[in-house]
C-alpha atoms as a PDB file:
ATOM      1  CA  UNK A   1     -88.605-250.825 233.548  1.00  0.00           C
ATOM      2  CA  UNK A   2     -87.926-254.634 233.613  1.00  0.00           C
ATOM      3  CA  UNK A   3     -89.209-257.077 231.243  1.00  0.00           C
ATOM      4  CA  UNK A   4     -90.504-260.741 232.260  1.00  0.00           C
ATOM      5  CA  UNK A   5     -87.286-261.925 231.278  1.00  0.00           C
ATOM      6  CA  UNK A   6     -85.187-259.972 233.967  1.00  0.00           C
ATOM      7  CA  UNK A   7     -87.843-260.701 236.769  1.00  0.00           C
ATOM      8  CA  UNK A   8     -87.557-264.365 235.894  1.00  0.00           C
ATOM      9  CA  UNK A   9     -83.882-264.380 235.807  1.00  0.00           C
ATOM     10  CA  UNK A  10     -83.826-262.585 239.495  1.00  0.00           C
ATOM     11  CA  UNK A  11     -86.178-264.712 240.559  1.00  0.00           C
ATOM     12  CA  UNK A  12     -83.893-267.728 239.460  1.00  0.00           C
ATOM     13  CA  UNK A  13     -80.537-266.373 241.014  1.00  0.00           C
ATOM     14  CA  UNK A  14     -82.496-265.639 244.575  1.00  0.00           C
ATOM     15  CA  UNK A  15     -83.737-269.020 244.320  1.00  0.00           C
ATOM     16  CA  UNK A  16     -80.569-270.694 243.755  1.00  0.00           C
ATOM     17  CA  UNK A  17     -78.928-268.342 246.116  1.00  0.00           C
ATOM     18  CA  UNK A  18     -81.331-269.688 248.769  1.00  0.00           C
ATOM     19  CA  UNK A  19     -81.219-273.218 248.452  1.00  0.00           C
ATOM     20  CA  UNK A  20     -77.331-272.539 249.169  1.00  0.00           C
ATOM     21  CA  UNK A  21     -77.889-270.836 252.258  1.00  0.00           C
ATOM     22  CA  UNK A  22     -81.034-272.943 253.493  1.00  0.00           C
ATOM     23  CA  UNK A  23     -78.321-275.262 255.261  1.00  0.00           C
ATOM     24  CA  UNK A  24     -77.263-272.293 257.295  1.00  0.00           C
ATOM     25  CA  UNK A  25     -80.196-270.191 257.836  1.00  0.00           C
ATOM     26  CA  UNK A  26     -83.430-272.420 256.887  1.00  0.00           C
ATOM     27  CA  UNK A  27     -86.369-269.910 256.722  1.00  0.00           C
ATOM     28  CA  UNK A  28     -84.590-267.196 256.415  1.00  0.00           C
ATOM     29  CA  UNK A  29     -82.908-268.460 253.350  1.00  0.00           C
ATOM     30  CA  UNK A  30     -84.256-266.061 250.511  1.00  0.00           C
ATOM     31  CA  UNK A  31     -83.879-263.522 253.638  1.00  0.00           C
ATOM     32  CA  UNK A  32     -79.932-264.024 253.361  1.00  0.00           C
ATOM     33  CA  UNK A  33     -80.090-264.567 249.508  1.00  0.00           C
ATOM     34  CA  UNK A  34     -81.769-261.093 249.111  1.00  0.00           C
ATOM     35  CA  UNK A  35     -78.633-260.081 250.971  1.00  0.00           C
ATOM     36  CA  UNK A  36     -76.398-261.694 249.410  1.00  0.00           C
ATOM     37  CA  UNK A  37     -77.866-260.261 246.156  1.00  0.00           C
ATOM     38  CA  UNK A  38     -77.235-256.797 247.447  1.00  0.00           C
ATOM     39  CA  UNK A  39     -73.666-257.955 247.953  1.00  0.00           C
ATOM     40  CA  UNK A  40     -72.748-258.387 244.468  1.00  0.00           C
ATOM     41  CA  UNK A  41     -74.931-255.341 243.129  1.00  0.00           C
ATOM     42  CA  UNK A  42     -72.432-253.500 245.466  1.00  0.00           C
ATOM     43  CA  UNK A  43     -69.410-255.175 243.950  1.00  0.00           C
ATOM     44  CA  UNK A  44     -70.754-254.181 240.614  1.00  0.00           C
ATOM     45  CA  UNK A  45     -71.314-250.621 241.176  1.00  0.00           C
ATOM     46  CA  UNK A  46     -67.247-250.630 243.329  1.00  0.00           C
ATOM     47  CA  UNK A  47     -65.647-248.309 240.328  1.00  0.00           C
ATOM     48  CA  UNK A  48     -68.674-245.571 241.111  1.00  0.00           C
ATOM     49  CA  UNK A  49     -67.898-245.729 244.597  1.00  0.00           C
ATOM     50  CA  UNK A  50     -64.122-244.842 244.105  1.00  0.00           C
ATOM     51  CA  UNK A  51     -65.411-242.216 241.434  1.00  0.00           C
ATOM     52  CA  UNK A  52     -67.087-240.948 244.448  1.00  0.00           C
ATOM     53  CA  UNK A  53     -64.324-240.891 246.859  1.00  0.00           C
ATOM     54  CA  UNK A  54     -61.697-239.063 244.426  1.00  0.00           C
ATOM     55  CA  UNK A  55     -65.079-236.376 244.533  1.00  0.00           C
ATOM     56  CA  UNK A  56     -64.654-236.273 248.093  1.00  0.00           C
ATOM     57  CA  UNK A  57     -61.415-235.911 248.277  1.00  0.00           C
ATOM     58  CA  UNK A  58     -61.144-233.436 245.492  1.00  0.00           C
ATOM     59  CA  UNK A  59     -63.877-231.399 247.240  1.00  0.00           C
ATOM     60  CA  UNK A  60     -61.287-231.148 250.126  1.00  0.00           C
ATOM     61  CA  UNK A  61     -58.543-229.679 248.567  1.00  0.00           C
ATOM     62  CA  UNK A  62     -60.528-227.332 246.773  1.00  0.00           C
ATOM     63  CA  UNK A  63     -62.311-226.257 250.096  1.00  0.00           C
ATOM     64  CA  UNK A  64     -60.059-222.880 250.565  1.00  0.00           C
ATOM     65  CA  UNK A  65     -60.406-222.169 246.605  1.00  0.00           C
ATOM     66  CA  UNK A  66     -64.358-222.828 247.455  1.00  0.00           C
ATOM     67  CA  UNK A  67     -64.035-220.581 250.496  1.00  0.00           C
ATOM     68  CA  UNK A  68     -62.505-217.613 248.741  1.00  0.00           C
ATOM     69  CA  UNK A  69     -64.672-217.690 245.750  1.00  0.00           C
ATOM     70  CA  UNK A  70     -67.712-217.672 248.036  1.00  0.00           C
ATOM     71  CA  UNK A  71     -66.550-214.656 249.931  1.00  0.00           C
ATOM     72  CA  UNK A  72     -65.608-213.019 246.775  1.00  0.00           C
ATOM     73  CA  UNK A  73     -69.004-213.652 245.300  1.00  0.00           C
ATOM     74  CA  UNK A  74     -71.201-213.910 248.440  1.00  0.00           C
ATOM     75  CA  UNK A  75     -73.809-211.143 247.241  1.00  0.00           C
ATOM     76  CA  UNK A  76     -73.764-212.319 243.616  1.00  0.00           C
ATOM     77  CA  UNK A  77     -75.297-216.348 243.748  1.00  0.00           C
ATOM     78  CA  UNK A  78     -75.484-216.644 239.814  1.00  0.00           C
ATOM     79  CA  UNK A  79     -71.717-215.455 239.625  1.00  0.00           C
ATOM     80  CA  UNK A  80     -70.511-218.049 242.481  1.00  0.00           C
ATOM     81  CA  UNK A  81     -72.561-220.902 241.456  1.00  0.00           C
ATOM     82  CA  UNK A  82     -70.828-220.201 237.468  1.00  0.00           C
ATOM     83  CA  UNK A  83     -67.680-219.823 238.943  1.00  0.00           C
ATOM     84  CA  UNK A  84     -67.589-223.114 241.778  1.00  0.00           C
ATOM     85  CA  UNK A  85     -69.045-225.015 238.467  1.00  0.00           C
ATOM     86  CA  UNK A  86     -66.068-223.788 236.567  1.00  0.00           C
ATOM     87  CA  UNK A  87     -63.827-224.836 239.263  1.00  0.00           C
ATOM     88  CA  UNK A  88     -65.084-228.432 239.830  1.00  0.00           C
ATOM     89  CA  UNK A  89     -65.243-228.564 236.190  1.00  0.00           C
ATOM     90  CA  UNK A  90     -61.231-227.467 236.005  1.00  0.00           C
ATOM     91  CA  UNK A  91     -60.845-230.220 238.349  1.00  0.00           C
ATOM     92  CA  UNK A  92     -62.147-233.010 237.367  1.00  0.00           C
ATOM     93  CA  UNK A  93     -64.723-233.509 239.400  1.00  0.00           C
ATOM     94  CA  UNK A  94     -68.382-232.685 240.032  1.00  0.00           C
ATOM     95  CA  UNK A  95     -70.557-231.265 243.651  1.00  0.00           C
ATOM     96  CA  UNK A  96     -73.114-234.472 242.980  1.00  0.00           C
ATOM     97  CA  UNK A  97     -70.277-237.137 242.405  1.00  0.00           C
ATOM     98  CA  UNK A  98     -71.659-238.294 245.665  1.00  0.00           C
ATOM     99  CA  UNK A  99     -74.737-239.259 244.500  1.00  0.00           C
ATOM    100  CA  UNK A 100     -73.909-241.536 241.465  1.00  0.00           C
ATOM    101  CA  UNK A 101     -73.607-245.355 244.005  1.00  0.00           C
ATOM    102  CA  UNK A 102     -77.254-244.360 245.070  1.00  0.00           C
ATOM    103  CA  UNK A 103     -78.509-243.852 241.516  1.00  0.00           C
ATOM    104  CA  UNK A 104     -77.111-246.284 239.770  1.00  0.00           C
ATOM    105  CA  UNK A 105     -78.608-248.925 242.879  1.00  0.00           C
ATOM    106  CA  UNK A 106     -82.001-247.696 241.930  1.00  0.00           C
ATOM    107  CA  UNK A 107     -82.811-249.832 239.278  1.00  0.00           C
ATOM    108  CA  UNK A 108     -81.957-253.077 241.512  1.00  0.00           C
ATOM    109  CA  UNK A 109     -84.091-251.768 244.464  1.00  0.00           C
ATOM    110  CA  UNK A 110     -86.711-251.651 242.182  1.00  0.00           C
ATOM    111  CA  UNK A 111     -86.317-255.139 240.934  1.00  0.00           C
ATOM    112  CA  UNK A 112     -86.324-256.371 244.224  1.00  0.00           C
ATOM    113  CA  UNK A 113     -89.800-254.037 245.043  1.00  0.00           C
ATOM    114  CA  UNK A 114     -91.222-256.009 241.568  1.00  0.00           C
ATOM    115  CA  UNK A 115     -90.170-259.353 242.825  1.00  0.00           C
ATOM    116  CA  UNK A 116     -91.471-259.172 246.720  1.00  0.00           C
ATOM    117  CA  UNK A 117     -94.690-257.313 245.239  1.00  0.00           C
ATOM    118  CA  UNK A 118     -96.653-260.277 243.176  1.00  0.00           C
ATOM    119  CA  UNK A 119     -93.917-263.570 242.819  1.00  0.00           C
ATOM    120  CA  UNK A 120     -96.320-266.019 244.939  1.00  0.00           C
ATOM    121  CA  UNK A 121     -92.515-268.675 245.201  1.00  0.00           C
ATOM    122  CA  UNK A 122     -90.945-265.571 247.455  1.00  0.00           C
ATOM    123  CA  UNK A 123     -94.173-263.636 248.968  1.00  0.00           C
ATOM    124  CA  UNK A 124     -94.391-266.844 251.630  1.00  0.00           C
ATOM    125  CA  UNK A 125     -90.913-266.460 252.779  1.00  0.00           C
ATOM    126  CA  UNK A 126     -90.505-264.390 256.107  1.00  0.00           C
ATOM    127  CA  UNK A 127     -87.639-262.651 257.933  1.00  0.00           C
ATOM    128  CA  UNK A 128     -87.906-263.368 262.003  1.00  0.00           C
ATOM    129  CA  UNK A 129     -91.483-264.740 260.897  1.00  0.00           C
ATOM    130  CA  UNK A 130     -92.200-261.906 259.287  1.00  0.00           C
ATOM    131  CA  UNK A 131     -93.411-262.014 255.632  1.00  0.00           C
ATOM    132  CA  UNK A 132     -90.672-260.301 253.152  1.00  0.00           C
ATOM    133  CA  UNK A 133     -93.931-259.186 250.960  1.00  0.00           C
ATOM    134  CA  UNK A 134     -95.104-257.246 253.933  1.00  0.00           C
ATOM    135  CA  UNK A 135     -95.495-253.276 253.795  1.00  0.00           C
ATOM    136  CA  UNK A 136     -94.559-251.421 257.160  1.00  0.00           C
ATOM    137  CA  UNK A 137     -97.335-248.886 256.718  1.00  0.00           C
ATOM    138  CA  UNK A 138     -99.642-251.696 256.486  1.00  0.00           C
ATOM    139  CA  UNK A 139     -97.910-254.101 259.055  1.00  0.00           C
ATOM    140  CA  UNK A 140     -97.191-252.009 261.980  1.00  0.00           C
ATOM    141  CA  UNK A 141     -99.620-252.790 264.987  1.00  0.00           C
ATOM    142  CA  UNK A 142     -99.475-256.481 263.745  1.00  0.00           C
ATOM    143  CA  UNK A 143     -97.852-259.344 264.782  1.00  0.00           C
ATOM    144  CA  UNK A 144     -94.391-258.435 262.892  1.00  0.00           C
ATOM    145  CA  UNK A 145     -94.460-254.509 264.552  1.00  0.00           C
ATOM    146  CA  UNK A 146     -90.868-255.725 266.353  1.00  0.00           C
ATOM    147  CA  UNK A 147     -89.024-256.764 263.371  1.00  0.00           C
ATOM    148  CA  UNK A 148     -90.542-253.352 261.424  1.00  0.00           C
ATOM    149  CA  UNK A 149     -89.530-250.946 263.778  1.00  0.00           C
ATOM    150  CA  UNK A 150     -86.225-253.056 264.254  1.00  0.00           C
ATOM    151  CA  UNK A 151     -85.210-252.553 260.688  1.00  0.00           C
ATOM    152  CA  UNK A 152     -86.412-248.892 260.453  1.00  0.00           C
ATOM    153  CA  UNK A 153     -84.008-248.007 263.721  1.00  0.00           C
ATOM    154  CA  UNK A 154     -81.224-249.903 261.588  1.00  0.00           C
ATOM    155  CA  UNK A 155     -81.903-247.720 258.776  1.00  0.00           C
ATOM    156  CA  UNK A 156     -81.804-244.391 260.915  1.00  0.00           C
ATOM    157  CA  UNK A 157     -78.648-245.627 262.701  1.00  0.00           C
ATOM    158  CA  UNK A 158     -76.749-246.191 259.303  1.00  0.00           C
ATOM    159  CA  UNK A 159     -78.305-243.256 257.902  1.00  0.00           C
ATOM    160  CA  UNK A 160     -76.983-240.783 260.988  1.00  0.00           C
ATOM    161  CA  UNK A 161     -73.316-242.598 260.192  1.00  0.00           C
ATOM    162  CA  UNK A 162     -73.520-241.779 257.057  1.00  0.00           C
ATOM    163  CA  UNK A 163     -74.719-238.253 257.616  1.00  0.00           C
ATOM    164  CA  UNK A 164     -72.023-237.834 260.339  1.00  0.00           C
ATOM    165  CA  UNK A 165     -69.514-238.582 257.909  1.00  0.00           C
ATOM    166  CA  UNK A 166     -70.447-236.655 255.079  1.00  0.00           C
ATOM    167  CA  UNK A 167     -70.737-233.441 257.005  1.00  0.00           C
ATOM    168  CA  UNK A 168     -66.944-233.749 257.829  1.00  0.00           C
ATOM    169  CA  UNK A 169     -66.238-233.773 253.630  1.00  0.00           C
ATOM    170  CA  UNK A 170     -66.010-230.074 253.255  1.00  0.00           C
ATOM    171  CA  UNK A 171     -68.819-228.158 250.438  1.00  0.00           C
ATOM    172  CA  UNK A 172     -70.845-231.348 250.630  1.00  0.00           C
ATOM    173  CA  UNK A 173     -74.180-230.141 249.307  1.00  0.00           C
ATOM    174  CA  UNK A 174     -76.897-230.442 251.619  1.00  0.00           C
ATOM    175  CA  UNK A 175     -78.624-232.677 249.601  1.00  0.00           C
ATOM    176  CA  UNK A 176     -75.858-235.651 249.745  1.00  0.00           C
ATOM    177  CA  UNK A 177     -75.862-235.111 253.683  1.00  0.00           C
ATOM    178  CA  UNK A 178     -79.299-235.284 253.913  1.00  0.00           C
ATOM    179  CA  UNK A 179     -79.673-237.832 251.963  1.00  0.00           C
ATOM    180  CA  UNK A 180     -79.148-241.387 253.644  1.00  0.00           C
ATOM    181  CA  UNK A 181     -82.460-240.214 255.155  1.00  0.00           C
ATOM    182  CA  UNK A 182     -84.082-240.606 252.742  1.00  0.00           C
ATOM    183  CA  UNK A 183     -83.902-244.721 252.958  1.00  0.00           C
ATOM    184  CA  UNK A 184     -85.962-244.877 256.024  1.00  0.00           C
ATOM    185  CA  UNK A 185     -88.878-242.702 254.098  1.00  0.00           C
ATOM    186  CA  UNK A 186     -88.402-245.246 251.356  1.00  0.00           C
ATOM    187  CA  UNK A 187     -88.153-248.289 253.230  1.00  0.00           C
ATOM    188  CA  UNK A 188     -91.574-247.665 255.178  1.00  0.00           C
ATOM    189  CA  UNK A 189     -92.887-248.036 251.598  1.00  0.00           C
ATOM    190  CA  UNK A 190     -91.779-250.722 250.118  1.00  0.00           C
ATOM    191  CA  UNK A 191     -92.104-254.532 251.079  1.00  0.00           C
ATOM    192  CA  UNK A 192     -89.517-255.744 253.639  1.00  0.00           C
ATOM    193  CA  UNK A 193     -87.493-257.467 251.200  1.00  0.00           C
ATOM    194  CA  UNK A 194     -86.594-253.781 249.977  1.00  0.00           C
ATOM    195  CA  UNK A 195     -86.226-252.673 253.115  1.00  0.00           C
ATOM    196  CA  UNK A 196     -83.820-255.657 253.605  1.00  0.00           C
ATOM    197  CA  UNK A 197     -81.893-254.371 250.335  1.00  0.00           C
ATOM    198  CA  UNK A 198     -81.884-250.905 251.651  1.00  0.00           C
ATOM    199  CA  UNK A 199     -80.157-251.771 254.897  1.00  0.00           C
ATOM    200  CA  UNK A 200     -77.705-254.029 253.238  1.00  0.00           C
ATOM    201  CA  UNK A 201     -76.861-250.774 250.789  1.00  0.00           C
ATOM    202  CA  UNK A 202     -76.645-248.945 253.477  1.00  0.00           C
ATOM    203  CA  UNK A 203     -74.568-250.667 255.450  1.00  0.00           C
ATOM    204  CA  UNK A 204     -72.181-251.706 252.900  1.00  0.00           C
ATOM    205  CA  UNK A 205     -71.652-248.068 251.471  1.00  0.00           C
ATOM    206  CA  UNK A 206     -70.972-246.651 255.168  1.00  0.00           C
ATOM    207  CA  UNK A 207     -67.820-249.089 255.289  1.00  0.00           C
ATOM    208  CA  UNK A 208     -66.520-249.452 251.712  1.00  0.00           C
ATOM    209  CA  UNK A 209     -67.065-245.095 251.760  1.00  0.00           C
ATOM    210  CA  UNK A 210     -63.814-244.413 254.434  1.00  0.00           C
ATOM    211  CA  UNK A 211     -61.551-247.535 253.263  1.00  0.00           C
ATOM    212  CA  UNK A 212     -62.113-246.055 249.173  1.00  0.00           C
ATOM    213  CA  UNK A 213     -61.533-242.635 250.003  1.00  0.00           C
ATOM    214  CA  UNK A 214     -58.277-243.852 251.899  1.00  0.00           C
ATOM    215  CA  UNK A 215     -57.579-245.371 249.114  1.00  0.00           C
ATOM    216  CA  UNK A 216     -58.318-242.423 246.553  1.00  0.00           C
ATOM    217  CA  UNK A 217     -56.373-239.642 248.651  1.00  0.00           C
ATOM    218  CA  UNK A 218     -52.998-241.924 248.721  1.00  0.00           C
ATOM    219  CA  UNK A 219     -53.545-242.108 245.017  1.00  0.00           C
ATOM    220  CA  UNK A 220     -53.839-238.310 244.852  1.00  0.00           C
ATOM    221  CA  UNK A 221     -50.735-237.824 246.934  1.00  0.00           C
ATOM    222  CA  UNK A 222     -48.945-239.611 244.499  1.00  0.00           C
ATOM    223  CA  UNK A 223     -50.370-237.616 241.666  1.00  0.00           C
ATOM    224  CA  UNK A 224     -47.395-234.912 240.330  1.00  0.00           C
ATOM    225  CA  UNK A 225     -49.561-231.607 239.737  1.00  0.00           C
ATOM    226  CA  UNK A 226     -49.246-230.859 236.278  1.00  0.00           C
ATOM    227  CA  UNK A 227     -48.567-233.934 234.976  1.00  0.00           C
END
């Protein structure tokens, strides 16, 4: 998926990014660099975000349309799912809006997995001592168990936020509540460094997800319908 050029250039921006924080944080330099990385990937991907909080907010005010069409429909699936597609078509919006931040931040987790996989300048940095190269499955029971399981209960914690808050957007599908579980499955298999980038997401999407929905239902009240 990414060329020697791309690796080199990420491997040139942490670096840099580093020796700017080294001041600050000293060993855990490309630690903070990797999040600071993850920083401006979220910046970046800002206008999916607010696509996905004018989903969410959509979804909301079609909730009694949703409701109705369900008990209309309730013993004929292939006639509801053609007719809620119809309606979130009409509307302007789509059931797996929700999912477009995640997807489009796949390509950069994987970048980071390349990098903190076989660069020999970042494998011998460390996080709390531990090594940012190092795999959970392999590392738990070692020395570094503490900061392992310390990131993996950060992980679940963000993930039950985010969980918590998506079950309060009504006709979320079950797969964008369930999903923000899926990071701590993920994380246990990728170097720490990921795992690092994960949590950063994470975090970043549980705050930025309230403040742009606030955001995209003012917007919508000012909206005339049928204009």
């Amino acid at each position: 998926m990414f060329g020697i050029p791309v690796l080199g250039v990420a491997h040139d921006v942490l670096l840099t990014l580093a020796d700017a924080l080294a001041p600050l944080l000293g060993t855990g330099s490309v630690a903070g660099a990797v999040v600071v990385f993850t920083a401006c990937v979220r910046l970046a991907l800002l206008p999916l975000g607010y696509a996905q909080a004018r989903a969410e907010v959509a979804r909301a005010r079609l909730a009694p349309q949703v409701r109705r069409l369900r008990d209309r429909h309730a013993r004929d699936p292939q006639r509801l799912a053609r007719e809620l597609t119809a309606l979130h078509r009409e509307s302007g919006t789509s059931m797996f809006a929700g999912m477009l931040p995640a997807l489009a931040g796949l390509p950069f987790l994987f970048l980071t997995y390349r990098l903190f996989s076989g660069d020999p300048a970042l494998l011998g940095h460390t996080l709390a001592g531990a090594p940012l190269g190092l795999h959970p499955v392999t590392g738990l029971g070692g020395p570094h168990t503490l900061v392992l399981v310390g990131l993996s209960a950060l992980l679940a914690g963000v993930a039950y936020a985010q969980y918590r808050a998506a079950r309060a957007v009504p006709d979320a599908p079950a797969l964008i509540r369930w999903m923000p579980f899926g990071t701590v499955l993920t994380a246990a298999l990728v170097p720490l460094a990921a795992g690092l980038y994960l949590l950063t997401s994470t975090a970043w999407t549980t705050v930025e997800r309230p403040l742009l929905r606030r955001v995209a239902t003012r917007r919508a009240d000012r909206v005339v319908p049928g204009h």
